[in-house]
C-alpha atoms as a PDB file:
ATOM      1  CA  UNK A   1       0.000   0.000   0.000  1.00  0.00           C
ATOM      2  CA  UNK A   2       1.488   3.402  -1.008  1.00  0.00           C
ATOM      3  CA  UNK A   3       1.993   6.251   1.457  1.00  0.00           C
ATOM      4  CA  UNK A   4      -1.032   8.456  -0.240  1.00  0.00           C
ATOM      5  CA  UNK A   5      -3.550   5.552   0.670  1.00  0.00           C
ATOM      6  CA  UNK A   6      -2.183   5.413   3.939  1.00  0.00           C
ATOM      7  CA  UNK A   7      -2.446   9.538   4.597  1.00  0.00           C
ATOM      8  CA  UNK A   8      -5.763   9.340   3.258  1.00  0.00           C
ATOM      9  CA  UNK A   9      -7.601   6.268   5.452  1.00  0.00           C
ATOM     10  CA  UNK A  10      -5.555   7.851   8.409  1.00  0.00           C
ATOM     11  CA  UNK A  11      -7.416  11.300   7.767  1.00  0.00           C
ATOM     12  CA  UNK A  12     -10.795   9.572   7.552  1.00  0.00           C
ATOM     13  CA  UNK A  13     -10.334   7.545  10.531  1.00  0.00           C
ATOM     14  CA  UNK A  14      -9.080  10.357  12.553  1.00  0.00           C
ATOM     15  CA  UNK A  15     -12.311  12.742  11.429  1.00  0.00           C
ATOM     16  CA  UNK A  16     -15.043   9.498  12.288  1.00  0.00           C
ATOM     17  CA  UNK A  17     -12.902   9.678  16.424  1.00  0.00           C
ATOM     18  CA  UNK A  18     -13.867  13.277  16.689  1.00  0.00           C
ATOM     19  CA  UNK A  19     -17.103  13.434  15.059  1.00  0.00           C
ATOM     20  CA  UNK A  20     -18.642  10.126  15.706  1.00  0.00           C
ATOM     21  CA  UNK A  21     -20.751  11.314  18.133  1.00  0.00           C
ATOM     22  CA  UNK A  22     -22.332  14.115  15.770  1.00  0.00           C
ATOM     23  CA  UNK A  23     -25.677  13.391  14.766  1.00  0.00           C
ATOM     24  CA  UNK A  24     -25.893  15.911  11.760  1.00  0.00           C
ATOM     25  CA  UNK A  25     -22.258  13.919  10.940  1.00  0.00           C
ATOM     26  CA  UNK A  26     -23.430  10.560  10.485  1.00  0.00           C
ATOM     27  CA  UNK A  27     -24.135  10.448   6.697  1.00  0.00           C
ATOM     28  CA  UNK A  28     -20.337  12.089   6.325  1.00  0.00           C
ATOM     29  CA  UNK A  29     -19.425   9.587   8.636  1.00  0.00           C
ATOM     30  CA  UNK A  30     -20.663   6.677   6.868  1.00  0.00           C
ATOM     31  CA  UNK A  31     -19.536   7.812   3.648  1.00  0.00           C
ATOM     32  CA  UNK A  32     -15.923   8.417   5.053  1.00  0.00           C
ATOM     33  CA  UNK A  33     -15.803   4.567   6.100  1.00  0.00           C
ATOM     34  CA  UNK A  34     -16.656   3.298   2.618  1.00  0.00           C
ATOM     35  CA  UNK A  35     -14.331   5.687   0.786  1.00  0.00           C
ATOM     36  CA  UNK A  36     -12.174   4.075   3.299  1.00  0.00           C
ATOM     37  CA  UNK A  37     -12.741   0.820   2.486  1.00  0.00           C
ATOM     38  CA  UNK A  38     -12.414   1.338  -1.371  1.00  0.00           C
ATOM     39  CA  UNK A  39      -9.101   3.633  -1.422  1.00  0.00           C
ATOM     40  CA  UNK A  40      -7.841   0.201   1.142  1.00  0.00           C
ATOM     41  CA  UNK A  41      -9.357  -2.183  -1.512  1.00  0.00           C
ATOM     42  CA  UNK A  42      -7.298  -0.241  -4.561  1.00  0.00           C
ATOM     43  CA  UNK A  43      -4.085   0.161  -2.938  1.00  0.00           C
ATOM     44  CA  UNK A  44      -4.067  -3.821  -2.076  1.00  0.00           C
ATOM     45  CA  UNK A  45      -5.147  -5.192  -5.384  1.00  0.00           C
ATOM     46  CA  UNK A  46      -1.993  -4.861  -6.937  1.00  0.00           C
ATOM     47  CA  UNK A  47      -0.107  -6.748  -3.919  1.00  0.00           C
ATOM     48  CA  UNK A  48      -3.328  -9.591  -4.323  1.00  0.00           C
ATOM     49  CA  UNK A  49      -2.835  -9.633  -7.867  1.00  0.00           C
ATOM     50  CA  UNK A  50       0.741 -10.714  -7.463  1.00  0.00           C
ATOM     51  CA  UNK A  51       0.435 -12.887  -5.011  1.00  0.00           C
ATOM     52  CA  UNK A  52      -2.400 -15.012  -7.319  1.00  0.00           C
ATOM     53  CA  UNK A  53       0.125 -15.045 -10.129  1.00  0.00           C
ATOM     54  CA  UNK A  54       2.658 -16.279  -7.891  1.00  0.00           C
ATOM     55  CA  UNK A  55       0.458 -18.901  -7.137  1.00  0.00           C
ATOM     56  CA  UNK A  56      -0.990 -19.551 -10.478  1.00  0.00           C
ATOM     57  CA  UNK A  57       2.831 -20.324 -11.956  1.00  0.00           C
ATOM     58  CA  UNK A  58       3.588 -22.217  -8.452  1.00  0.00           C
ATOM     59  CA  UNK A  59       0.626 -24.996  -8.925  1.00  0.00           C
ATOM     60  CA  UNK A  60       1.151 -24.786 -13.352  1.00  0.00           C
ATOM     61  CA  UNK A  61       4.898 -25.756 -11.950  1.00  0.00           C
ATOM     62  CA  UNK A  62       3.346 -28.428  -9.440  1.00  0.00           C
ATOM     63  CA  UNK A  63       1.279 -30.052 -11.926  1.00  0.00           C
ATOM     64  CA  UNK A  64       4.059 -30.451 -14.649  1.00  0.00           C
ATOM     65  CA  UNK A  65       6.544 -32.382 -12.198  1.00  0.00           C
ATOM     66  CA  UNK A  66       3.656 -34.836 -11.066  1.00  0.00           C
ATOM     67  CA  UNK A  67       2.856 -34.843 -14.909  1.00  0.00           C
ATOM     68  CA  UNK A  68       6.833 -36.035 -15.710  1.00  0.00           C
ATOM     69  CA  UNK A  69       6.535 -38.024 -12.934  1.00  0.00           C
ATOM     70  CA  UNK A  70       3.693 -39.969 -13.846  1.00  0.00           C
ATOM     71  CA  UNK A  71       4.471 -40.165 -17.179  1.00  0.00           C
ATOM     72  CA  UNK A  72       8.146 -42.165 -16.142  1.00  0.00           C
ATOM     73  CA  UNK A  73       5.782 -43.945 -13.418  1.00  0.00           C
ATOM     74  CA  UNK A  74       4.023 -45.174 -16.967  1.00  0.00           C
ATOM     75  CA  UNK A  75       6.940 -45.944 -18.675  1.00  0.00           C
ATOM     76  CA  UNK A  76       8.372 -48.424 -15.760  1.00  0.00           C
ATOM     77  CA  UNK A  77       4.819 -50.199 -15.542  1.00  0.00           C
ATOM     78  CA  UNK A  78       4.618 -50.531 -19.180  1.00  0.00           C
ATOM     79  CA  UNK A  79       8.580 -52.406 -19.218  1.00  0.00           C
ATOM     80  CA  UNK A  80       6.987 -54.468 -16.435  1.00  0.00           C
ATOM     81  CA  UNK A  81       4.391 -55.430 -17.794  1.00  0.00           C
ATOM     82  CA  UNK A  82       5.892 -56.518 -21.213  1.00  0.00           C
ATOM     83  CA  UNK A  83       8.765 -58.496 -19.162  1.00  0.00           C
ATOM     84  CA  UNK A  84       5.747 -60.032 -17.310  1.00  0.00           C
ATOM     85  CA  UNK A  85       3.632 -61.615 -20.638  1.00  0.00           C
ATOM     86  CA  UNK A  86       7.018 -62.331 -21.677  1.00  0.00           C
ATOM     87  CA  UNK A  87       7.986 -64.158 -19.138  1.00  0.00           C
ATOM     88  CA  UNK A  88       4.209 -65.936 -18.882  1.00  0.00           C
ATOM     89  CA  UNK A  89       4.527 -66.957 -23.064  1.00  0.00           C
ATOM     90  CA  UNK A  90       8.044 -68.627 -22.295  1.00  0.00           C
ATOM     91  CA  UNK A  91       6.450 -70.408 -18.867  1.00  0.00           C
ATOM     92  CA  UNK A  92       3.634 -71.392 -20.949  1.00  0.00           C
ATOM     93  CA  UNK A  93       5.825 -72.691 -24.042  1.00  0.00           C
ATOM     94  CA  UNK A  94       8.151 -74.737 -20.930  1.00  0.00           C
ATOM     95  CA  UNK A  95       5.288 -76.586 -19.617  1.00  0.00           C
ATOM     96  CA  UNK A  96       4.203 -77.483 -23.450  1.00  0.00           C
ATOM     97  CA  UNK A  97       7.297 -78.682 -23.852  1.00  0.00           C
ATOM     98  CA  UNK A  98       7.217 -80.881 -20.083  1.00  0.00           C
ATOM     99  CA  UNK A  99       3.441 -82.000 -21.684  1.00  0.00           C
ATOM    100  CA  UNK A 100       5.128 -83.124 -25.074  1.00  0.00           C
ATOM    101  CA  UNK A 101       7.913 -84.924 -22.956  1.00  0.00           C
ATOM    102  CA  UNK A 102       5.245 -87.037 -20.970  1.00  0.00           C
ATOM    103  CA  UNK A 103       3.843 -87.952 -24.070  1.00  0.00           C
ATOM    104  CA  UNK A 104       6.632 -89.213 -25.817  1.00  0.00           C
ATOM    105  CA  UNK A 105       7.291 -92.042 -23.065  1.00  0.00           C
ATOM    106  CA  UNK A 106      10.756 -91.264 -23.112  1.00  0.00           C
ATOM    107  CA  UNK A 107      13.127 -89.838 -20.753  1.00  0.00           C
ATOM    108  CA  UNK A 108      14.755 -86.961 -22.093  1.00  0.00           C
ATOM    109  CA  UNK A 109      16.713 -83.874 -20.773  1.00  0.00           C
ATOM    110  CA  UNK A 110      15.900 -80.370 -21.024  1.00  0.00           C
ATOM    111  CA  UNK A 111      18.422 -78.158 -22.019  1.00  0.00           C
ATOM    112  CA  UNK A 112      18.354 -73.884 -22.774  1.00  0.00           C
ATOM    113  CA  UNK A 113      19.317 -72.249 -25.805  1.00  0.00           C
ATOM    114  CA  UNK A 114      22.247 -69.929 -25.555  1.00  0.00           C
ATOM    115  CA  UNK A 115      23.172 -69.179 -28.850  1.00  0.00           C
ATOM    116  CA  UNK A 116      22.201 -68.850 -32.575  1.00  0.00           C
ATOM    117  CA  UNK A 117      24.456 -68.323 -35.762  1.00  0.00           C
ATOM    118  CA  UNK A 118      23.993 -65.604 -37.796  1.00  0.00           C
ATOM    119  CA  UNK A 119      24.423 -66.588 -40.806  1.00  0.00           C
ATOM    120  CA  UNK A 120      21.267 -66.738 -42.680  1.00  0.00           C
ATOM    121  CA  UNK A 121      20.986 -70.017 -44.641  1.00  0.00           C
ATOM    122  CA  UNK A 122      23.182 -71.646 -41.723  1.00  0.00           C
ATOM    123  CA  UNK A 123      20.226 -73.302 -39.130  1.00  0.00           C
ATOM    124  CA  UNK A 124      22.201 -73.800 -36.213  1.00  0.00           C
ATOM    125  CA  UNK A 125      22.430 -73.050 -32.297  1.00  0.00           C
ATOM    126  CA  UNK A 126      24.219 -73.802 -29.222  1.00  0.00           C
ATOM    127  CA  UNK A 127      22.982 -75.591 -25.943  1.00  0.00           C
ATOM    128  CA  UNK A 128      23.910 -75.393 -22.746  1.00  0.00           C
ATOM    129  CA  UNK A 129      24.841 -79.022 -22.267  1.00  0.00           C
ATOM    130  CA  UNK A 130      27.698 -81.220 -23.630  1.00  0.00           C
ATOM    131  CA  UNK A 131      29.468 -84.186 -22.762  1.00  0.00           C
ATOM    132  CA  UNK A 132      29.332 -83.681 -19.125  1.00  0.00           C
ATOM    133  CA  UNK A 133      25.581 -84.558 -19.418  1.00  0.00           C
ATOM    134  CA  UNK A 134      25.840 -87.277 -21.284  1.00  0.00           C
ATOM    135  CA  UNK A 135      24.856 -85.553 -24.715  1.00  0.00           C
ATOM    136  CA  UNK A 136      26.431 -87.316 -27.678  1.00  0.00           C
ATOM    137  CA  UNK A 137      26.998 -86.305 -31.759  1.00  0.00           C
ATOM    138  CA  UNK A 138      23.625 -87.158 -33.800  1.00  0.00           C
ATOM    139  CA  UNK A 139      21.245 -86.820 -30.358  1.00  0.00           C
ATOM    140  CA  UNK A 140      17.576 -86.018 -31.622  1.00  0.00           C
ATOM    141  CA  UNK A 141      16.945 -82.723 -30.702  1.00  0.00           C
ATOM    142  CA  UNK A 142      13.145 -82.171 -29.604  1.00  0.00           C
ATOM    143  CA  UNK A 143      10.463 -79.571 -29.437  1.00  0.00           C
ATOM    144  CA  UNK A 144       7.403 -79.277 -27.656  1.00  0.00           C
ATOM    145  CA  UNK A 145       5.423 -80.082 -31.186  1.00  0.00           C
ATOM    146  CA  UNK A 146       8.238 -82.182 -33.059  1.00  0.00           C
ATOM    147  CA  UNK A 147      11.644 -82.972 -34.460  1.00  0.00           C
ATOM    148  CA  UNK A 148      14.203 -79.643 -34.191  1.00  0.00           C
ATOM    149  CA  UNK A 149      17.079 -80.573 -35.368  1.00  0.00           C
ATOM    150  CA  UNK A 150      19.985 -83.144 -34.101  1.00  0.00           C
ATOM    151  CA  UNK A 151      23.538 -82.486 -31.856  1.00  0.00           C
ATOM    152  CA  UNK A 152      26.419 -82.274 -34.354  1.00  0.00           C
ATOM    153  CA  UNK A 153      29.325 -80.846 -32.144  1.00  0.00           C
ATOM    154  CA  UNK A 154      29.458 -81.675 -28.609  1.00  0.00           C
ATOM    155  CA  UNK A 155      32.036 -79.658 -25.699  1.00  0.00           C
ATOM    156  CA  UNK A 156      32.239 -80.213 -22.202  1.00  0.00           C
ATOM    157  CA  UNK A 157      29.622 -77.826 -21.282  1.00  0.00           C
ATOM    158  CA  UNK A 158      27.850 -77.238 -24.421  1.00  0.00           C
ATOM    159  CA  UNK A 159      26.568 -78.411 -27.844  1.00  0.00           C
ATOM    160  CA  UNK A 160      25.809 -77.273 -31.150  1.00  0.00           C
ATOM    161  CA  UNK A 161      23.030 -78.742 -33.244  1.00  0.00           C
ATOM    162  CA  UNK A 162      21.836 -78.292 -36.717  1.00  0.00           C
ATOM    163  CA  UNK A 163      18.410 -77.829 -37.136  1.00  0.00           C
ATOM    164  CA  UNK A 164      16.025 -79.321 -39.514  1.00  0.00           C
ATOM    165  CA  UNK A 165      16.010 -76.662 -42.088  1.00  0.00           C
ATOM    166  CA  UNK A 166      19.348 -76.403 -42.981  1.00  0.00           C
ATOM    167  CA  UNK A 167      20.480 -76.621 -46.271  1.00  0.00           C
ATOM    168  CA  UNK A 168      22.335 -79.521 -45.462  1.00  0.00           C
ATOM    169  CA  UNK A 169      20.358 -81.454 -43.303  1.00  0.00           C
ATOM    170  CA  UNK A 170      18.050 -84.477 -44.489  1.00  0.00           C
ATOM    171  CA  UNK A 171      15.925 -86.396 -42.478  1.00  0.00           C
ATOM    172  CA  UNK A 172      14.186 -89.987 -43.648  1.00  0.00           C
ATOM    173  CA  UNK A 173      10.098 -88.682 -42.928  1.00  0.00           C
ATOM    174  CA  UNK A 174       7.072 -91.155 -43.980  1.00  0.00           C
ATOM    175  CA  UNK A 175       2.907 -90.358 -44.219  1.00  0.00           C
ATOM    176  CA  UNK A 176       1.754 -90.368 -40.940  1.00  0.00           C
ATOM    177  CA  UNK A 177      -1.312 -91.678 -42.988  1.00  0.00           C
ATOM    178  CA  UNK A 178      -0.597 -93.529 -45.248  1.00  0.00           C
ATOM    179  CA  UNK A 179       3.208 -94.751 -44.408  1.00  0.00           C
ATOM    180  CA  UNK A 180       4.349 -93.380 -47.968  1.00  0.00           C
ATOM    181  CA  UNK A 181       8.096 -92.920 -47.266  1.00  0.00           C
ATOM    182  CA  UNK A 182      10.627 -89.879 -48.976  1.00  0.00           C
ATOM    183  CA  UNK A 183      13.423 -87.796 -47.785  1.00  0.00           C
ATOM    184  CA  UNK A 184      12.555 -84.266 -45.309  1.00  0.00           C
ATOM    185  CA  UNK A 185      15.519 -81.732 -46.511  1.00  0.00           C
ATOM    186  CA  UNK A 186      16.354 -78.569 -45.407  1.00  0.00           C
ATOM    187  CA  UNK A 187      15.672 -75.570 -48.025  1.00  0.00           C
ATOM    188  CA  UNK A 188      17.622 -72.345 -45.571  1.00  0.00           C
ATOM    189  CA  UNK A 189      14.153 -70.798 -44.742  1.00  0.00           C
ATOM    190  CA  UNK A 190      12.719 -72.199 -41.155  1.00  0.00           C
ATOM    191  CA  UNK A 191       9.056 -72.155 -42.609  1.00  0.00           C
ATOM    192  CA  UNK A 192      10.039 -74.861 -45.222  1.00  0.00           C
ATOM    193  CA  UNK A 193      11.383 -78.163 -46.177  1.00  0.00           C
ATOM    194  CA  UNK A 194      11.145 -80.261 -49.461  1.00  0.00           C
ATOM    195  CA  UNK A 195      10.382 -83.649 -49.632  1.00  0.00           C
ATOM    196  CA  UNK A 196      12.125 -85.399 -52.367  1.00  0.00           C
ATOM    197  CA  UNK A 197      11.342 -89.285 -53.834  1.00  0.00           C
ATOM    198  CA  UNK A 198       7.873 -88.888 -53.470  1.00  0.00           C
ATOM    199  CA  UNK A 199       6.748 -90.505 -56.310  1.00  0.00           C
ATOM    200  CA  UNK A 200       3.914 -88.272 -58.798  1.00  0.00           C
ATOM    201  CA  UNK A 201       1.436 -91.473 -58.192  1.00  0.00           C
ATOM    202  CA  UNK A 202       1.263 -92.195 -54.414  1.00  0.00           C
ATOM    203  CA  UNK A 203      -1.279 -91.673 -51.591  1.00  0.00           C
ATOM    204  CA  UNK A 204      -0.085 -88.010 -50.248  1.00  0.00           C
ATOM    205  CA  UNK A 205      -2.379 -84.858 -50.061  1.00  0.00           C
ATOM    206  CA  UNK A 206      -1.822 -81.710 -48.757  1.00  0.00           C
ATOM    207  CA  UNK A 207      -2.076 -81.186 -44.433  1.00  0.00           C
ATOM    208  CA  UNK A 208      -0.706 -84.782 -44.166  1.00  0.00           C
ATOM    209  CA  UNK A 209       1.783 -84.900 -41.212  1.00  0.00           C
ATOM    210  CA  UNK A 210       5.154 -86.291 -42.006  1.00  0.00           C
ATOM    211  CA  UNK A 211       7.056 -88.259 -38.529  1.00  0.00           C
ATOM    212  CA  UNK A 212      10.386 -89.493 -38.934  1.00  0.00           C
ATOM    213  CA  UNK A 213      10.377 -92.833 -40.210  1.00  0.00           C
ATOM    214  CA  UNK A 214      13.215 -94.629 -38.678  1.00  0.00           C
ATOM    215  CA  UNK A 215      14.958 -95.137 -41.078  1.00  0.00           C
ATOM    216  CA  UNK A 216      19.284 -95.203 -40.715  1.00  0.00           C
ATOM    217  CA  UNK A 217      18.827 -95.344 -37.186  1.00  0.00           C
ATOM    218  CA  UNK A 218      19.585 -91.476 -36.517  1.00  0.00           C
ATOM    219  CA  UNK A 219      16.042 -90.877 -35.442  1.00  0.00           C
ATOM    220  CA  UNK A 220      13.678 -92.855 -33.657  1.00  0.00           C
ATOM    221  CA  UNK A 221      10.431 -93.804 -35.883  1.00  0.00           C
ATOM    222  CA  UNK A 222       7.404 -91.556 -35.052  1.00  0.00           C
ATOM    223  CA  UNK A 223       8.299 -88.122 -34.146  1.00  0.00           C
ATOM    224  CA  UNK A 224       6.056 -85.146 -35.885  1.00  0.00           C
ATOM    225  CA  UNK A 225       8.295 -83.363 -38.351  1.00  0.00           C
ATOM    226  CA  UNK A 226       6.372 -81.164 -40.819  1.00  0.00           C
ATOM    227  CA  UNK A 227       2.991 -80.810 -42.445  1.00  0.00           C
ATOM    228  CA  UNK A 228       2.504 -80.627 -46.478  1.00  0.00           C
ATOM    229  CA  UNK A 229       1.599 -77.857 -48.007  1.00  0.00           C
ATOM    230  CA  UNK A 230       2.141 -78.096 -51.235  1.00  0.00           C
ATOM    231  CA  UNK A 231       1.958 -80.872 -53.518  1.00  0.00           C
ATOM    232  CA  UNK A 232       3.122 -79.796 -57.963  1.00  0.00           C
ATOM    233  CA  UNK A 233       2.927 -83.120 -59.941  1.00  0.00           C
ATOM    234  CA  UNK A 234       4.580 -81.521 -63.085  1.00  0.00           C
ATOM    235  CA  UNK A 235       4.242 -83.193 -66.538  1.00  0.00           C
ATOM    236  CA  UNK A 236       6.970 -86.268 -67.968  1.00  0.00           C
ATOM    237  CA  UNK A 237       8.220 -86.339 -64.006  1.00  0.00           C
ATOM    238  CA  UNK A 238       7.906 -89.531 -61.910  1.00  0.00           C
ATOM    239  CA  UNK A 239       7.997 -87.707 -58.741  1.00  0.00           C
ATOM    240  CA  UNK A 240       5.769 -84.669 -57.135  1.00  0.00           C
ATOM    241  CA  UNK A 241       7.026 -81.882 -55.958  1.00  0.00           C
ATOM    242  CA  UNK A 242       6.211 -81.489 -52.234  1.00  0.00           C
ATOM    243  CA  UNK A 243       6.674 -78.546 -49.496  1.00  0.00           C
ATOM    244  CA  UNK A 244       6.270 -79.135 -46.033  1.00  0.00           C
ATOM    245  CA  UNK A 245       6.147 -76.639 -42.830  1.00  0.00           C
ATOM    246  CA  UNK A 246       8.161 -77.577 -40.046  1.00  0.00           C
ATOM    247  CA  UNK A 247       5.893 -78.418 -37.028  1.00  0.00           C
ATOM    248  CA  UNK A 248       8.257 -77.202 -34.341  1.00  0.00           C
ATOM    249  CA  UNK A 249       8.725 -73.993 -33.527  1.00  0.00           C
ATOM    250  CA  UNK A 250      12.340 -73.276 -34.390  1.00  0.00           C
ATOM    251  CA  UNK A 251      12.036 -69.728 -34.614  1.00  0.00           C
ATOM    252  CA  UNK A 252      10.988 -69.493 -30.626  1.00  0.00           C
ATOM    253  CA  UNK A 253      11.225 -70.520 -27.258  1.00  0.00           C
ATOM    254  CA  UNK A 254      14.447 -70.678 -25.252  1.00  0.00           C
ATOM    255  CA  UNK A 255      14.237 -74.497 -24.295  1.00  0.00           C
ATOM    256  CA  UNK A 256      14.734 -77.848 -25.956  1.00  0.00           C
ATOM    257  CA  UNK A 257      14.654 -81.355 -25.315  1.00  0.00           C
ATOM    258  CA  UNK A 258      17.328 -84.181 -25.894  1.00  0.00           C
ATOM    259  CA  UNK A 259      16.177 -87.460 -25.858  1.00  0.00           C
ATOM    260  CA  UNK A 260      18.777 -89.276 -23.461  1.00  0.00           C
ATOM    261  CA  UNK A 261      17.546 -92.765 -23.395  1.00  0.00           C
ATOM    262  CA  UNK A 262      18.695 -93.364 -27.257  1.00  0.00           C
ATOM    263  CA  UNK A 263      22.307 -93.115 -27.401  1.00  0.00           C
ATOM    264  CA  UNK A 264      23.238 -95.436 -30.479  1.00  0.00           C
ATOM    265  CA  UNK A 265      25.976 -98.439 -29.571  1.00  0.00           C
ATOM    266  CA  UNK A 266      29.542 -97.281 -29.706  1.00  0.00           C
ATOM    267  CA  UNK A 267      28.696 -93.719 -29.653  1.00  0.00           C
ATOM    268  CA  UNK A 268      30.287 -92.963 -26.357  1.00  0.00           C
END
């Protein structure tokens, strides 16, 4: 409040002490107390003015740290929460493969995948078990829905195996069906493998499964493999040409099996 204000209530409050007992005064009287009260109003406004600002830009500053706050709040519940259905998917792709284990009959060992190559026609990966576990060159290498691949380097502690789709892997398949036999090779994609010596006349059709067949003695007869789906009989040729989809998953999951119980005689 500036000195003029001040001069001017203390005037009006000294002339109501002496005259506020005058009754031909008491209209002045009354007026004096609301000029009063209006020259005290102006002279604080500007001082109640400021002090709303400061509070206006006080609580706008309040509200945009809890906004950054809540907005990295967000952003940690929202890693959480993807590590969490991650971590529920690869649970719930462990206990398929435990299921798939009990149904095979066999004992078998699970073992985590710790490694891939990068190359990208070359289909292989590294385990996290090796000779100290028993695991031996050519060991079928399982998935929770069929035949992965099979153990072609084995260290103390670790393994590599090729998998099924790798341009140089072949594995003898047969018609789950209809027992027609042929020859499961790897093409360098994971979604594919061609069967070759399937002759253009024989009892196949497209969504037949194809389980190994036994055959050699590498793999056990009766594992899923892949599933046709595509059959081209092409004119003057004696044999179809057939694509199948691998039925495991090689692309996912973290975990395979290796069937320990089948160890072929002098392999150790």
């Amino acid at each position: 409040m500036g000195w003029r204000a001040a001069l001017g209530i203390g005037c009006c409050l000294l002339l109501l002490f002496y005259v506020r007992d005058h009754p031909a005064l008491e209209a002045p009287r009354q007026f004096a107390v609301d000029t009063a009260a209006v020259i005290y109003r102006v002279a604080a406004a500007p001082k109640s003015a400021f002090i709303g600002l400061g509070d206006f830009f006080q609580t706008h500053s309040a509200l945009r740290a809890d906004k950054a706050r809540l907005e990295q709040e967000n952003l940690v519940l929202k890693g959480q929460t993807q590590k969490l259905a991650a971590v529920l998917a690869e649970n719930g792709r462990y206990r398929a493969l435990l299921r798939s284990a009990e149904t095979l009959g066999r004992e078998v060992m699970v073992a985590e995948i710790i490694a891939m190559t990068a190359a990208p026609s070359r289909h292989e990966l590294v385990i996290d078990k090796g000779s100290a576990d028993a695991v031996y060159v050519g060991q079928p290498l399982l998935g929770a829905d069929g035949l992965m691949g099979q153990v072609i380097r084995v260290g103390q502690y670790s393994s590599q195996a090729l998998l099924i789709t790798d341009a140089t892997h072949a594995v003898p398949v047969q018609v789950l069906r209809s027992g027609v036999r042929g020859l499961a090779e790897g093409t360098g994609a994971l979604n594919r493998l061609v069967v070759r010596h399937i002759a253009a006349t024989t009892d196949i059709k497209e969504g037949d499964t194809l389980v190994t067949s036994g055959l050699g003695g590498l793999f056990p007869a009766g594992y899923p493999v892949a599933t046709i789906t595509t059959i081209i009989k092409q004119p003057g040729s004696s044999f179809s040409q057939v694509i199948a989809v691998p039925t495991a998953s090689l692309d996912r999951g973290r975990h395979v099996m290796l069937a320990i119980d089948l160890m072929p005689a002098g392999s150790q």
